[in-house]
PDB file of N, CA and C in Angstrom:
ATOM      1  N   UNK A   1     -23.993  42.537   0.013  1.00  0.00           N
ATOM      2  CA  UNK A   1     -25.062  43.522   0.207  1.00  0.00           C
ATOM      3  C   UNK A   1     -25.725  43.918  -1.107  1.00  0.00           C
ATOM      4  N   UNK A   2     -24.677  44.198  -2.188  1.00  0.00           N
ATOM      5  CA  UNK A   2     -25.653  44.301  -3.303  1.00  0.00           C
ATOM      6  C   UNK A   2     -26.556  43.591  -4.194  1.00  0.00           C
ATOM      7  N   UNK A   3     -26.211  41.870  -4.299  1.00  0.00           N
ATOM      8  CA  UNK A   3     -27.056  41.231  -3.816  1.00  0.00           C
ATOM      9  C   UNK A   3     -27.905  40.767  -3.388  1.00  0.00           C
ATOM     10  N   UNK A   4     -28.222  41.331  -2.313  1.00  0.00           N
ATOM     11  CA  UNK A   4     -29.801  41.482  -1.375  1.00  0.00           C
ATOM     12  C   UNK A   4     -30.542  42.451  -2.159  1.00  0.00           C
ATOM     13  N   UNK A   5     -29.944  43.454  -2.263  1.00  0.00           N
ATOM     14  CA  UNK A   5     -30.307  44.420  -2.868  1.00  0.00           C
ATOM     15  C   UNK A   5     -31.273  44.526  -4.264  1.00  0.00           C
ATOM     16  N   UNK A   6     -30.789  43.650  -4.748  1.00  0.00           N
ATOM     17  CA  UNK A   6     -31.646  42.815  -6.473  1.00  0.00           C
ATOM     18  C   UNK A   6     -32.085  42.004  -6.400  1.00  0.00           C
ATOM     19  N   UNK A   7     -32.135  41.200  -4.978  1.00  0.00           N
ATOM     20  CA  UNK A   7     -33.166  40.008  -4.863  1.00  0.00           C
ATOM     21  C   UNK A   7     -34.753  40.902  -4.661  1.00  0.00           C
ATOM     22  N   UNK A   8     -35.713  40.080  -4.773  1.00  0.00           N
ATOM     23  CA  UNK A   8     -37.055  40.405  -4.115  1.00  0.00           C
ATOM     24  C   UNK A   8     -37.290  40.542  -2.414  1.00  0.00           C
ATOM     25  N   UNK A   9     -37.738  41.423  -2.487  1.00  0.00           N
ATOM     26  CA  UNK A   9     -37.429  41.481  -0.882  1.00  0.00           C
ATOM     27  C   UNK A   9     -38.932  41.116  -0.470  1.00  0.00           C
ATOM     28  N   UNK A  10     -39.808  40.779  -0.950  1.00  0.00           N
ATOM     29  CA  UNK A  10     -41.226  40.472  -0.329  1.00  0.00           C
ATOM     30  C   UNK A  10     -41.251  39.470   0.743  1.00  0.00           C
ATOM     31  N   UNK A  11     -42.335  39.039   1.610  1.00  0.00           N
ATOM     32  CA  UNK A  11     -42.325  37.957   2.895  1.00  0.00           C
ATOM     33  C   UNK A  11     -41.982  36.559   2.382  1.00  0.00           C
ATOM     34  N   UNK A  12     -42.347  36.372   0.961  1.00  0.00           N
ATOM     35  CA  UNK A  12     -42.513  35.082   0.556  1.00  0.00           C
ATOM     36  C   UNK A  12     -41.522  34.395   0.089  1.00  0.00           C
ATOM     37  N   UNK A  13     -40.638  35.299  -0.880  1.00  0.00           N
ATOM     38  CA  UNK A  13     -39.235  35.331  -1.075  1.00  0.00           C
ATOM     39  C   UNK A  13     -38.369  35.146  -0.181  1.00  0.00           C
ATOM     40  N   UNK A  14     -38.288  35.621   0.827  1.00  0.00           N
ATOM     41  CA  UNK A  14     -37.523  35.943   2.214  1.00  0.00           C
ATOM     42  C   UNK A  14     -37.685  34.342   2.643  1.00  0.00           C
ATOM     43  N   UNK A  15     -39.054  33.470   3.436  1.00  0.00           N
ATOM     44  CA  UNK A  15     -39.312  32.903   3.269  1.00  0.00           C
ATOM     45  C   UNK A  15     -38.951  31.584   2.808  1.00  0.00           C
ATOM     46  N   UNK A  16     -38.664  31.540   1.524  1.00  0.00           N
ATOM     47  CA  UNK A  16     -38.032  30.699   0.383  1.00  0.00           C
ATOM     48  C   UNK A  16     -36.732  30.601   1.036  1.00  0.00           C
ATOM     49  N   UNK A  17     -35.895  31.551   0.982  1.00  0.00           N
ATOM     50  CA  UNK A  17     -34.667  31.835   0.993  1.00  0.00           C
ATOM     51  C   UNK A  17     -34.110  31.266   2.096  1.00  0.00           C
ATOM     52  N   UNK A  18     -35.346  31.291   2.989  1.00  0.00           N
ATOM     53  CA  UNK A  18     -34.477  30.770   4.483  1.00  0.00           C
ATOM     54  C   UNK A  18     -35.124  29.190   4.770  1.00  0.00           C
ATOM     55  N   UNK A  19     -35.694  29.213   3.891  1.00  0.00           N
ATOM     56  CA  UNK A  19     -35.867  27.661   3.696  1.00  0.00           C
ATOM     57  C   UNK A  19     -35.390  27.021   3.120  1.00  0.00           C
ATOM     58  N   UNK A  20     -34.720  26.992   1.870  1.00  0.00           N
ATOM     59  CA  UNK A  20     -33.549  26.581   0.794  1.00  0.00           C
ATOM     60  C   UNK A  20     -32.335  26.665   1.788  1.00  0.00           C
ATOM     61  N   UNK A  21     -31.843  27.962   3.066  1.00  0.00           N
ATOM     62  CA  UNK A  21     -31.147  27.536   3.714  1.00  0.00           C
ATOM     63  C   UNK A  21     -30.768  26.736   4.763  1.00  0.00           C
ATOM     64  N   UNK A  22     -32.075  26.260   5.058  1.00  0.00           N
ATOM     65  CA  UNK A  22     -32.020  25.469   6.307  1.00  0.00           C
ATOM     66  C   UNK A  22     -32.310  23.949   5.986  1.00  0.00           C
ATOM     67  N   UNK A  23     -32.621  24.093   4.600  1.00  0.00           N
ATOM     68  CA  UNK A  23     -32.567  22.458   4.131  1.00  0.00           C
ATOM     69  C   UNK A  23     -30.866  21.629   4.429  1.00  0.00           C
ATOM     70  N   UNK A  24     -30.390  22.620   4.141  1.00  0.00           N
ATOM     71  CA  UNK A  24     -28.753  21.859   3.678  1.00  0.00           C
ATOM     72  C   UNK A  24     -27.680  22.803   4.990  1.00  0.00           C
ATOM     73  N   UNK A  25     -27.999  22.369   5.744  1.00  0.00           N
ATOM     74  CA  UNK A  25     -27.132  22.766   6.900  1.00  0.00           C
ATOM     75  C   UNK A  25     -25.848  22.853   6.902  1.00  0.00           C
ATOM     76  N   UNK A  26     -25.777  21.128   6.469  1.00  0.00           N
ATOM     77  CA  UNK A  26     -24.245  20.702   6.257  1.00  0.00           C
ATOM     78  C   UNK A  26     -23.384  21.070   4.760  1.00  0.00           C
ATOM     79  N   UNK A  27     -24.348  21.855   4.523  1.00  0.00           N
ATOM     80  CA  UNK A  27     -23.609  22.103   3.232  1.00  0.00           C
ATOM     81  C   UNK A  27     -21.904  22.138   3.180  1.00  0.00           C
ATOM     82  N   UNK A  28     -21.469  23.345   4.130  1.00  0.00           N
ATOM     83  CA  UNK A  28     -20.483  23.714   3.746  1.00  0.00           C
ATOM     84  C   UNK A  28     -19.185  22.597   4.603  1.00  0.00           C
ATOM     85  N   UNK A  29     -19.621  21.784   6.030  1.00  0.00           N
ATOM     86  CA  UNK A  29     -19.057  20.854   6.167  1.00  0.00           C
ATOM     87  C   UNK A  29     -19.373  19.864   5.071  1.00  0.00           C
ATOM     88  N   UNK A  30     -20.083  19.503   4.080  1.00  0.00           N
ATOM     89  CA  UNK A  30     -20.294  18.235   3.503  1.00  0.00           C
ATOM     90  C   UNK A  30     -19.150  18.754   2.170  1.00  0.00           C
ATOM     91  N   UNK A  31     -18.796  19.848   1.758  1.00  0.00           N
ATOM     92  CA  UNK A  31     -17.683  20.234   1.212  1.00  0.00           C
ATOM     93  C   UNK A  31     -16.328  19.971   1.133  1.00  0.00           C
ATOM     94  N   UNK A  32     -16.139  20.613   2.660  1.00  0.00           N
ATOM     95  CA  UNK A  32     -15.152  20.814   3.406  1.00  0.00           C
ATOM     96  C   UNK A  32     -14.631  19.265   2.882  1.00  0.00           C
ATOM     97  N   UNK A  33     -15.300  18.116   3.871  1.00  0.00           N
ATOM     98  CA  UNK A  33     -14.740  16.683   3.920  1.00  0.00           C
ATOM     99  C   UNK A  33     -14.226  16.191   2.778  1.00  0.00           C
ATOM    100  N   UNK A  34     -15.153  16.582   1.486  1.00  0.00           N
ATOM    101  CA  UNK A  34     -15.027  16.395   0.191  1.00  0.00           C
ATOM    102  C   UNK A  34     -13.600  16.596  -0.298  1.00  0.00           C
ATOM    103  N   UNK A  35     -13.402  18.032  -0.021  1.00  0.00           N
ATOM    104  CA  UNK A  35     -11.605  18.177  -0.415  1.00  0.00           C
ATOM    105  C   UNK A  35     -11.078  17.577   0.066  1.00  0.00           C
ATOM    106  N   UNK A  36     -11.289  17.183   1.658  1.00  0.00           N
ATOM    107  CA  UNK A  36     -10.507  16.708   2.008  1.00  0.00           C
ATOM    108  C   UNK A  36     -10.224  15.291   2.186  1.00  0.00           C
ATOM    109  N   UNK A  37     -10.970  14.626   1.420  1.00  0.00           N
ATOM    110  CA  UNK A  37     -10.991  13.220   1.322  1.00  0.00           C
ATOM    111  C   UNK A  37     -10.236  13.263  -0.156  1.00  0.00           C
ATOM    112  N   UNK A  38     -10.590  13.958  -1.160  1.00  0.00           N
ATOM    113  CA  UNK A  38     -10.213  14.573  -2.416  1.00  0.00           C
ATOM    114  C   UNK A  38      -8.604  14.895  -2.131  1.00  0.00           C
ATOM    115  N   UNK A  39      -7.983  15.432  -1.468  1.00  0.00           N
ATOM    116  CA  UNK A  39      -6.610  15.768  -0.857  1.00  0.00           C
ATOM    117  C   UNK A  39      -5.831  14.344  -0.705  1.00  0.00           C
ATOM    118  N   UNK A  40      -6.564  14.141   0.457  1.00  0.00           N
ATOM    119  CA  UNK A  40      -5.712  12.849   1.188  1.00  0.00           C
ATOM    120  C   UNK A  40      -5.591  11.459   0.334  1.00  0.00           C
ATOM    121  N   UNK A  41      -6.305  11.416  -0.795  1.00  0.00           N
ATOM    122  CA  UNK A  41      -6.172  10.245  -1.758  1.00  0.00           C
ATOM    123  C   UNK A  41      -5.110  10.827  -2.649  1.00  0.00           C
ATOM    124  N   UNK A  42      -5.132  11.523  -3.116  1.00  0.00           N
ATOM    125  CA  UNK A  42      -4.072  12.456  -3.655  1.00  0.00           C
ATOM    126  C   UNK A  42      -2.530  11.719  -2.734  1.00  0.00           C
ATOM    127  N   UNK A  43      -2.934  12.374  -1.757  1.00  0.00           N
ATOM    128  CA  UNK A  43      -1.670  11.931  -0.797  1.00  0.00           C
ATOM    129  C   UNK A  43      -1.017  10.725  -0.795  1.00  0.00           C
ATOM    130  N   UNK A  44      -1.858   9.935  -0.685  1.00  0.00           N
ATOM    131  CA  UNK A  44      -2.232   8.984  -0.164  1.00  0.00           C
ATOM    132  C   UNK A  44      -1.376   8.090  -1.585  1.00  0.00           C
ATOM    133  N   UNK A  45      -2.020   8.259  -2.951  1.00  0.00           N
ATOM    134  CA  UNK A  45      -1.319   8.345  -4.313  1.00  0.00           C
ATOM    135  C   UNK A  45      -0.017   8.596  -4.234  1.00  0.00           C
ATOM    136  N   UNK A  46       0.020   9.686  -3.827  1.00  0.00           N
ATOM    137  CA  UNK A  46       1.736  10.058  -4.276  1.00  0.00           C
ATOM    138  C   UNK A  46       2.875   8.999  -3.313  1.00  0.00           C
ATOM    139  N   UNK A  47       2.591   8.677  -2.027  1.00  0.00           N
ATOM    140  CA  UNK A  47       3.335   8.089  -1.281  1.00  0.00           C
ATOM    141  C   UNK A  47       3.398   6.477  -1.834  1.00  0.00           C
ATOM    142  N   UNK A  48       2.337   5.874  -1.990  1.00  0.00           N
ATOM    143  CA  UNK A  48       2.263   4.579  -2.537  1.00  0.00           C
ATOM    144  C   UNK A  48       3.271   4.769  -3.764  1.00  0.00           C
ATOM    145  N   UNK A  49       2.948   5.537  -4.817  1.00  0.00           N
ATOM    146  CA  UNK A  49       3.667   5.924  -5.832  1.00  0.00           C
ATOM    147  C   UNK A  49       5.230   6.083  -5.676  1.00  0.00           C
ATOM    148  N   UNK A  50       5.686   6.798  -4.661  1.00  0.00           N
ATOM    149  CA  UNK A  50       7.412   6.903  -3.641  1.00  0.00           C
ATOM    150  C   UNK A  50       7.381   5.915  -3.432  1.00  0.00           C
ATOM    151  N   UNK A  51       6.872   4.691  -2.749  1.00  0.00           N
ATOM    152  CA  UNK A  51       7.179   3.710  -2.149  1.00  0.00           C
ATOM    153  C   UNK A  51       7.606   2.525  -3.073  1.00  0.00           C
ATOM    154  N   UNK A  52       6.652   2.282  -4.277  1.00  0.00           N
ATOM    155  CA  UNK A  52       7.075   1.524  -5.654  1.00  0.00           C
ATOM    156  C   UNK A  52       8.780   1.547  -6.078  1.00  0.00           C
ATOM    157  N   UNK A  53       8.643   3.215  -6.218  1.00  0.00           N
ATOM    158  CA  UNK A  53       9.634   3.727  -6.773  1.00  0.00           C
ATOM    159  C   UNK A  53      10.844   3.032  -5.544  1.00  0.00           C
ATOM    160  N   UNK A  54      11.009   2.949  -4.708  1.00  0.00           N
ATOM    161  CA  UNK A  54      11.891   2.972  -3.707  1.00  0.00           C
ATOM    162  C   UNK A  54      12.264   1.073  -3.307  1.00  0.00           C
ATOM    163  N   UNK A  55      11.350   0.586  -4.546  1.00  0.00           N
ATOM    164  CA  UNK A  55      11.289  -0.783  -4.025  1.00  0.00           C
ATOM    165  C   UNK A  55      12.552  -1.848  -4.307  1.00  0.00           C
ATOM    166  N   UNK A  56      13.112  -2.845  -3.374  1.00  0.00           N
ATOM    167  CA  UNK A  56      14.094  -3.456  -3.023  1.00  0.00           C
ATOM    168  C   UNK A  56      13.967  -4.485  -4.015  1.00  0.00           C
ATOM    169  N   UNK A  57      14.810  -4.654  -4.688  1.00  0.00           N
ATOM    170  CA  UNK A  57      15.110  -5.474  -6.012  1.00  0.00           C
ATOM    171  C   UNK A  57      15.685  -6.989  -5.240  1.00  0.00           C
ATOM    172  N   UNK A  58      15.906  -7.129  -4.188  1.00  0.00           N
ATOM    173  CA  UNK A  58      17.016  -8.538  -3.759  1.00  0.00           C
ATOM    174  C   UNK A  58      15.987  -9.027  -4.311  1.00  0.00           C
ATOM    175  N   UNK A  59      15.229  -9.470  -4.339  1.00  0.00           N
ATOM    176  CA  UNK A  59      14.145 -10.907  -4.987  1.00  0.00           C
ATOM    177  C   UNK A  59      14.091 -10.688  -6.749  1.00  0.00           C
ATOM    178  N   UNK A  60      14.603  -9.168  -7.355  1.00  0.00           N
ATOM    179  CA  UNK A  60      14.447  -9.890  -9.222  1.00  0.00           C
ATOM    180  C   UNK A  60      15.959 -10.465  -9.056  1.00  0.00           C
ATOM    181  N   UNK A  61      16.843  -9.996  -8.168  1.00  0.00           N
ATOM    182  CA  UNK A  61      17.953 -10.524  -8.609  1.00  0.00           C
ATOM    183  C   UNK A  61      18.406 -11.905  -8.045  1.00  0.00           C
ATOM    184  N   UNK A  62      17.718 -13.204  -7.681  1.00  0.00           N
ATOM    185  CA  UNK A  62      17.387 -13.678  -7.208  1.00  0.00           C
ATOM    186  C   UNK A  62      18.303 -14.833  -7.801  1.00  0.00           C
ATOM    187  N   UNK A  63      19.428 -15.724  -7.325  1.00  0.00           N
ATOM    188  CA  UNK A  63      20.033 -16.566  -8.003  1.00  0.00           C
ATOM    189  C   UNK A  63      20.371 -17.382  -6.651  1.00  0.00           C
ATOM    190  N   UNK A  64      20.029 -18.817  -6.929  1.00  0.00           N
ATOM    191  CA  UNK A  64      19.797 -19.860  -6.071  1.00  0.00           C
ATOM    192  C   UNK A  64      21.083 -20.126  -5.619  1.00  0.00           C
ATOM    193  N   UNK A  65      21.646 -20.625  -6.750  1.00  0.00           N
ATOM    194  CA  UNK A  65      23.214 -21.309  -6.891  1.00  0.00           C
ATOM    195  C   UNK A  65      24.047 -20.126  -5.633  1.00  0.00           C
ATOM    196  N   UNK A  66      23.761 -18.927  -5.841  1.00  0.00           N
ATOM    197  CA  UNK A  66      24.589 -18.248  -5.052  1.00  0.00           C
ATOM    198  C   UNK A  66      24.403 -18.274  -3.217  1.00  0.00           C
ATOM    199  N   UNK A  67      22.807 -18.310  -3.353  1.00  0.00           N
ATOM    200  CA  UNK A  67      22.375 -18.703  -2.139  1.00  0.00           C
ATOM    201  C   UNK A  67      22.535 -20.103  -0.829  1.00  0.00           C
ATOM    202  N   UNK A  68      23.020 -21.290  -2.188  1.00  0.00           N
ATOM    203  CA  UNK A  68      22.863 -22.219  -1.883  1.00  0.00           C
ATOM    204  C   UNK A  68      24.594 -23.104  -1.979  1.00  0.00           C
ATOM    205  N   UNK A  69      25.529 -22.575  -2.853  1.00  0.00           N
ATOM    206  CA  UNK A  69      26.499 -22.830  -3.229  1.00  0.00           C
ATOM    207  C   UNK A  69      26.114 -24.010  -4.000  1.00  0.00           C
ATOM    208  N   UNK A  70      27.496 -24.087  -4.868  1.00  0.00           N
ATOM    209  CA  UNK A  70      27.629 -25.370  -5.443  1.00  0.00           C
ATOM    210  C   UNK A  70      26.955 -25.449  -7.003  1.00  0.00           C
ATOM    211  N   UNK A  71      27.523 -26.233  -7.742  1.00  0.00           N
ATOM    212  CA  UNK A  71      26.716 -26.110  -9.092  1.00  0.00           C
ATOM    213  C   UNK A  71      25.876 -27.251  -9.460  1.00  0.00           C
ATOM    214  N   UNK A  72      26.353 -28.379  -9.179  1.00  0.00           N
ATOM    215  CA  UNK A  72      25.368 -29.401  -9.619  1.00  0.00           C
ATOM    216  C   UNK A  72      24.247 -29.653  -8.962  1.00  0.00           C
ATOM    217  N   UNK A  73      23.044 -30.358  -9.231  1.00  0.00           N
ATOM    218  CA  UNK A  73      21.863 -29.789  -8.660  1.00  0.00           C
ATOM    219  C   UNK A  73      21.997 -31.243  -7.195  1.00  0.00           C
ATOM    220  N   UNK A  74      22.734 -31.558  -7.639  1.00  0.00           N
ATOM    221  CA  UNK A  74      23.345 -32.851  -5.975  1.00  0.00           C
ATOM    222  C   UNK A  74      24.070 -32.053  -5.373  1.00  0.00           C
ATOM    223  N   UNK A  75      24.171 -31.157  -5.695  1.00  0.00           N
ATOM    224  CA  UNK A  75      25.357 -30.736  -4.034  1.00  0.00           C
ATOM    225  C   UNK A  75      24.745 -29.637  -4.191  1.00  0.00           C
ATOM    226  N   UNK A  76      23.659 -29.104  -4.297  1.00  0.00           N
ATOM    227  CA  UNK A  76      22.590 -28.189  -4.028  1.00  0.00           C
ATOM    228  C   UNK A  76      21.828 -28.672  -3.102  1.00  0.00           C
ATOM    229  N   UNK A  77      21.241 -29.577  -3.189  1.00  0.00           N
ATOM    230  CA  UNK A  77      20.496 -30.622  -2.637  1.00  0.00           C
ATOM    231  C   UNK A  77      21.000 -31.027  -0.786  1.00  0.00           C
ATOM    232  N   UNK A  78      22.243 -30.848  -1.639  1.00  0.00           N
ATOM    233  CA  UNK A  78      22.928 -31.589   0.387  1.00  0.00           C
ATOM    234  C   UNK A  78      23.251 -30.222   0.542  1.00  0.00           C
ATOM    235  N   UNK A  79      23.389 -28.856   0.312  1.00  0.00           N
ATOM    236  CA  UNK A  79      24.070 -28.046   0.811  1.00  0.00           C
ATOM    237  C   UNK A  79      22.483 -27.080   1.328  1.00  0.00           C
ATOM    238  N   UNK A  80      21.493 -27.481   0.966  1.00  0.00           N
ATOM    239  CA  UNK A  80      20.145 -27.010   1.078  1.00  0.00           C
ATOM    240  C   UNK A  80      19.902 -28.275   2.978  1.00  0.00           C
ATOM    241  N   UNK A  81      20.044 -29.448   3.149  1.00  0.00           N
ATOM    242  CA  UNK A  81      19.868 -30.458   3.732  1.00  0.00           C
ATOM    243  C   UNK A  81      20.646 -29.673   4.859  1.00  0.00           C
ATOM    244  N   UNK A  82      21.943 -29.451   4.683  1.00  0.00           N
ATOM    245  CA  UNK A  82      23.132 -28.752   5.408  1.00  0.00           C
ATOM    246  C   UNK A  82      22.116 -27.837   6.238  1.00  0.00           C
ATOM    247  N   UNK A  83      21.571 -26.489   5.295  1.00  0.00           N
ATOM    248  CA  UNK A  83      21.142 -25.283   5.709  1.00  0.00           C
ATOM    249  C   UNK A  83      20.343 -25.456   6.370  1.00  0.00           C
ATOM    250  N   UNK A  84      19.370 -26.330   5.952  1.00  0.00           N
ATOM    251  CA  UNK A  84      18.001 -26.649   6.553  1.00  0.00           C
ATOM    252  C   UNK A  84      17.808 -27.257   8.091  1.00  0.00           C
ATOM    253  N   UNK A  85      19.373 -27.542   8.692  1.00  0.00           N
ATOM    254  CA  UNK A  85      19.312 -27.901  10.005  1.00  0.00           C
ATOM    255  C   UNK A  85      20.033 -26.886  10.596  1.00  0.00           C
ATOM    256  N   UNK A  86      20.444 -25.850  10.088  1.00  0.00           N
ATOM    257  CA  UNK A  86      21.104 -25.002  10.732  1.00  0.00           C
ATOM    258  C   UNK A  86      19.619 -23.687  10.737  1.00  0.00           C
ATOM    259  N   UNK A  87      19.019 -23.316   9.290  1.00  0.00           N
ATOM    260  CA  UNK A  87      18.741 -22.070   9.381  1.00  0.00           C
ATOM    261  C   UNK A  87      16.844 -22.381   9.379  1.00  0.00           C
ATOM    262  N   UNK A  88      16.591 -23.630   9.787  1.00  0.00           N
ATOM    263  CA  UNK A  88      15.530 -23.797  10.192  1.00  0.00           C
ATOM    264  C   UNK A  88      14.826 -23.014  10.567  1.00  0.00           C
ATOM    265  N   UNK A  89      13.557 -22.605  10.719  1.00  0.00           N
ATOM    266  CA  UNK A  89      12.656 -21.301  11.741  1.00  0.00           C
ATOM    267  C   UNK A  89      12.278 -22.366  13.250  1.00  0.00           C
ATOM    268  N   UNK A  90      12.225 -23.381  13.146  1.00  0.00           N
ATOM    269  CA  UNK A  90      11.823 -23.853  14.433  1.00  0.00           C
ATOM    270  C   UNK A  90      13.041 -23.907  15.058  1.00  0.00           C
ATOM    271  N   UNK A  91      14.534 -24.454  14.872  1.00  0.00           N
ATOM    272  CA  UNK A  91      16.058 -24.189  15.410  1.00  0.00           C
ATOM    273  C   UNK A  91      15.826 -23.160  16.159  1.00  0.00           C
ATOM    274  N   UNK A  92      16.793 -23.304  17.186  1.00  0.00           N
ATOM    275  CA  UNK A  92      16.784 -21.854  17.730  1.00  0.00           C
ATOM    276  C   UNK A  92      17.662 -20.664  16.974  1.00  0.00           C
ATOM    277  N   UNK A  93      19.144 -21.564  16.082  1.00  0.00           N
ATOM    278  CA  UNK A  93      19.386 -20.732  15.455  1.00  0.00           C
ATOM    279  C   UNK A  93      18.782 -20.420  14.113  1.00  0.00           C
ATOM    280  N   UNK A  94      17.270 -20.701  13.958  1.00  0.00           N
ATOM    281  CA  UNK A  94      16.514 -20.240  12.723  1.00  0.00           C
ATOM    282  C   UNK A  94      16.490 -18.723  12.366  1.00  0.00           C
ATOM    283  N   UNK A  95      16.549 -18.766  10.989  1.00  0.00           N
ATOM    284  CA  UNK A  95      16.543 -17.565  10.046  1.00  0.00           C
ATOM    285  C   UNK A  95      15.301 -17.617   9.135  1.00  0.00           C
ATOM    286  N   UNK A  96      14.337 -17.285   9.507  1.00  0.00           N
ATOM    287  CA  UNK A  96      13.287 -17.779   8.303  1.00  0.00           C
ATOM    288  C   UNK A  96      13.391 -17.425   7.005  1.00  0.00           C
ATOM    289  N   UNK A  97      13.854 -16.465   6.864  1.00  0.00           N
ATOM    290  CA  UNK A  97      14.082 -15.432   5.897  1.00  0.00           C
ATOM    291  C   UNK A  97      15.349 -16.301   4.605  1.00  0.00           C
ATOM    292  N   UNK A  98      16.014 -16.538   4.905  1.00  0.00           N
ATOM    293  CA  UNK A  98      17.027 -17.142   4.614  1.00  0.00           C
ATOM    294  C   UNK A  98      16.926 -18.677   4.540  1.00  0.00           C
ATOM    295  N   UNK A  99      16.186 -19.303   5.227  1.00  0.00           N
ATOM    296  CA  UNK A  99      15.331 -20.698   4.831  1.00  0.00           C
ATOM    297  C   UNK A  99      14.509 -20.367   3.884  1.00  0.00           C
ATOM    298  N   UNK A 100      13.622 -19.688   3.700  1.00  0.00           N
ATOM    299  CA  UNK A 100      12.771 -19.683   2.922  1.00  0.00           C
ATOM    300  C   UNK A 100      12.961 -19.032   1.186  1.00  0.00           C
ATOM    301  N   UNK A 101      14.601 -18.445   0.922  1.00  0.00           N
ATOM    302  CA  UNK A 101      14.719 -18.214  -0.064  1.00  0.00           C
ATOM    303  C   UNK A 101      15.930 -19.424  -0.368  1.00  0.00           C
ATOM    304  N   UNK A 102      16.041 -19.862   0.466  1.00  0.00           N
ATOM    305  CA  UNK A 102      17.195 -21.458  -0.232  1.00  0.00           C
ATOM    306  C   UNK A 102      16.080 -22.457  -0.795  1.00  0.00           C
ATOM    307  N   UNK A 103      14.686 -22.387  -0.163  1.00  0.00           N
ATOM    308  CA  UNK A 103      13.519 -23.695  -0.199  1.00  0.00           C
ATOM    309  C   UNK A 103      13.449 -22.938  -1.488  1.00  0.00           C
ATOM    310  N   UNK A 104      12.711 -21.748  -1.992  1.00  0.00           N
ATOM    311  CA  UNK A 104      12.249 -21.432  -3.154  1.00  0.00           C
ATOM    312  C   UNK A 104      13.489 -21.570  -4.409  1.00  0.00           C
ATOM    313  N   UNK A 105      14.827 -21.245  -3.943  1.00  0.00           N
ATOM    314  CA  UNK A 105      15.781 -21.771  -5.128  1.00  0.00           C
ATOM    315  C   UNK A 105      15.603 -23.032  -5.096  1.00  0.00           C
ATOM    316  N   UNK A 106      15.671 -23.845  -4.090  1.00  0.00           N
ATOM    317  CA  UNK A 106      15.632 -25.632  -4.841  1.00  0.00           C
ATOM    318  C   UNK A 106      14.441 -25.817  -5.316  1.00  0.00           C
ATOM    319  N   UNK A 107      13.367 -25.234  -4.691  1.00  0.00           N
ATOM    320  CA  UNK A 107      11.896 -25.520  -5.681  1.00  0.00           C
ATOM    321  C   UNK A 107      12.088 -25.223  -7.527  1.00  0.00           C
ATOM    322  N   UNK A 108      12.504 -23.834  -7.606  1.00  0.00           N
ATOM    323  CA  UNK A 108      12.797 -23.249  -8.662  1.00  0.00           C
ATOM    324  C   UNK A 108      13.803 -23.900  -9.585  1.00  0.00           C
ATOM    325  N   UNK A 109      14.701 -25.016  -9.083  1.00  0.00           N
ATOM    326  CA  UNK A 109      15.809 -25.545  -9.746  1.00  0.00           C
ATOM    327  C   UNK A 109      15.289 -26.701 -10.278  1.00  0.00           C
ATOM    328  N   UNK A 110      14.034 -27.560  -9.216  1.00  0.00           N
ATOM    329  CA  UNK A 110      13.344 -28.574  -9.675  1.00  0.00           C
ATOM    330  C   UNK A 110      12.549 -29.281 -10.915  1.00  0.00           C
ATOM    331  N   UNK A 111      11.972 -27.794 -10.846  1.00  0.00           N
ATOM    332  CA  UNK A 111      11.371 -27.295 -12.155  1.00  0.00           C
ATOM    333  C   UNK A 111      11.382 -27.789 -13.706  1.00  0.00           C
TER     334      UNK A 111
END
């Protein structure tokens, strides 16, 4: 109220005033969204950020020989041949998961 009070109160002013307000309607929703898009990246940050933090190491610790038995890179070879008809993904008893980190140790041993 006091405010109004020290503005100009003439027709023309008045006028102005309610025309400057009716330009921007959405003002205070076009705000609103703002924080809250402003918020939720925030959020959005911190969880990605937890999730890093929380991340499953089995793949740095990653050792073939253990996966695959055996030390010489020939009885890696047949013990990979072995697996590969047992833990196949097309087998019914397929494991893909477990095929696919014996294939990447013999790839990796090839090397």
């Amino acid at each position: 109220p006091k405010t109004s009070e020290k503005e100009c109160q003439c027709v023309d002013c008045k006028n102005k005033k309610t025309l400057l307000q009716s330009n921007e309607p959405w003002k205070g929703t076009k705000q609103f969204f703002t924080k809250l898009l402003i918020i939720s990246g925030w959020v959005i940050l911190i969880l990605l950020a937890y999730k890093v933090s929380q991340f499953d190491y089995e793949y740095a610790n990653f050792d073939p020989y253990e996966i695959l038995g055996g030390s010489s890179q020939a009885e890696i070879k047949k013990s990979y041949r072995k697996l590969s008809l047992i833990l196949h993904p097309d087998k019914e008893t397929g494991n893909e998961k477990s095929f696919h980190e014996a294939y990447e140790g013999l790839s990796g041993i090839n090397r």
